[in-house]
Protein backbone atom coordinates (compact mmCIF):
# COMPACT_ATOMS: atom_id res chain seq x y z
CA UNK A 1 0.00 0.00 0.00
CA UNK A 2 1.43 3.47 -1.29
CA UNK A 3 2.42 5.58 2.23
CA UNK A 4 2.92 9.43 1.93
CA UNK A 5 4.32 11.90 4.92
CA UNK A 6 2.63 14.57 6.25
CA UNK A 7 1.55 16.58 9.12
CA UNK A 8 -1.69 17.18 11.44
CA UNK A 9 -2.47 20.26 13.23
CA UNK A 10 -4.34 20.01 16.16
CA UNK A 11 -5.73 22.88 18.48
CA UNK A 12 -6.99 21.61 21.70
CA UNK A 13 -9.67 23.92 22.98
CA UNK A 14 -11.04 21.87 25.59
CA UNK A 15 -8.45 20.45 28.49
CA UNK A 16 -11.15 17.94 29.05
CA UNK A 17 -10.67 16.05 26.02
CA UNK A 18 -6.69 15.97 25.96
CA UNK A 19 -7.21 12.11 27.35
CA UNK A 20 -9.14 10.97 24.89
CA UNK A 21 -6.77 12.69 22.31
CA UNK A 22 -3.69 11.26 23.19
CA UNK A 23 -5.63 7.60 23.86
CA UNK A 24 -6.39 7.82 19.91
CA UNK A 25 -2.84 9.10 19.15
CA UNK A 26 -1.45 5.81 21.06
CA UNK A 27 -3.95 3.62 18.83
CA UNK A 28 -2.34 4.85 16.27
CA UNK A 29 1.23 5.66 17.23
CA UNK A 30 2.73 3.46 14.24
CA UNK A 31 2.05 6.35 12.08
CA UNK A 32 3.56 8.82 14.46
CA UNK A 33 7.38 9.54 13.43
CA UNK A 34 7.45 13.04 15.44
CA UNK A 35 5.08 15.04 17.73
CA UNK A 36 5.37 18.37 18.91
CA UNK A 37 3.09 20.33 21.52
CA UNK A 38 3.02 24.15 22.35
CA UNK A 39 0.69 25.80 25.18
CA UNK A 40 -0.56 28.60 23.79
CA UNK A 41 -3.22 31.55 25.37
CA UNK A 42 -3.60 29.47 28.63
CA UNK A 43 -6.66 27.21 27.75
CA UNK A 44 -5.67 26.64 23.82
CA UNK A 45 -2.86 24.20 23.19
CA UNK A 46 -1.65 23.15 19.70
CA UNK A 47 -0.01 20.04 18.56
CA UNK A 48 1.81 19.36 15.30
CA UNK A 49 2.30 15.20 14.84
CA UNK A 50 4.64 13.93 11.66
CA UNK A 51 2.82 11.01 10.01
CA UNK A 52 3.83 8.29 7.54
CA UNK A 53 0.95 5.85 6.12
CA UNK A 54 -1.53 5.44 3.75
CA UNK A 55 -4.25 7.68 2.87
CA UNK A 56 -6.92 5.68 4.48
CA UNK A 57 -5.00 5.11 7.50
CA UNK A 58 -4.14 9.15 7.50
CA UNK A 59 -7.92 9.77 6.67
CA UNK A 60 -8.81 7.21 9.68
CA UNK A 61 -7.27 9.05 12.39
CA UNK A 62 -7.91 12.47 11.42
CA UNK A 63 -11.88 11.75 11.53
CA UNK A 64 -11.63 10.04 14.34
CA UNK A 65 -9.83 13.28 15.92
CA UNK A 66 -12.01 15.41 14.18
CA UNK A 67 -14.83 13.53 15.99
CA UNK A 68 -13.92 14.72 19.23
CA UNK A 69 -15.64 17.98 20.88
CA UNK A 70 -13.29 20.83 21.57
CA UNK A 71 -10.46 19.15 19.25
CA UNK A 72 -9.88 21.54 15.76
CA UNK A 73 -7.77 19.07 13.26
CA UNK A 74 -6.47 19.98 9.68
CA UNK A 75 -4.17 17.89 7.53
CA UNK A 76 -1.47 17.76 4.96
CA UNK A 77 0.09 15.30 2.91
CA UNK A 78 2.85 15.79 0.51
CA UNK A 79 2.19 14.32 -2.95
CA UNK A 80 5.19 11.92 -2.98
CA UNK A 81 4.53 8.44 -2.59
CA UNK A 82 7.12 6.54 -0.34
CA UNK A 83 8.88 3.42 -2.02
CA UNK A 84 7.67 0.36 -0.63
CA UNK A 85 10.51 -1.96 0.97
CA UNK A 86 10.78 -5.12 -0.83
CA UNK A 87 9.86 -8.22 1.14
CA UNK A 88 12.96 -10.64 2.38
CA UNK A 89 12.22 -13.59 1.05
């Protein structure tokens, strides 16, 4: 399956909901290659993760974070597709 790099913005407006955020970021913490979280305007936070994976896998996890109340999520991917390694055989 054809895996692409990219990033996901998150803005975390509700405190409340940072548990069930980074719960769904474990599920899916094979994707994860880098994650980086600023406190911003005391109640706000924001949180850049680095992702490699499919587009269904990407598109998984960024409606399931999307789902959540008080979570704002946007995405990017870049357009180049990462080789897949050959299986040793």
């Amino acid at each position: 399956m054809e895996k692409r790099i990219g990033f996901i913005g998150i803005i975390v407006e509700d405190k409340n909901q940072v548990a069930a955020l980074n719960e769904l970021l474990s599920q899916y913490g094979h994707l994860i290659m880098g994650r980086m979280g600023i406190p911003h305007h005391g109640s706000v936070n924001v949180i850049v993760v680095i992702i490699e994976g499919s587009n269904d896998e990407i598109g998984a996890l960024t409606g399931k974070l999307g789902s959540i109340k008080g979570i704002l999520v946007r995405s990017a991917l870049s357009s180049y597709a990462i080789p897949e390694e050959p299986d040793n055989v």
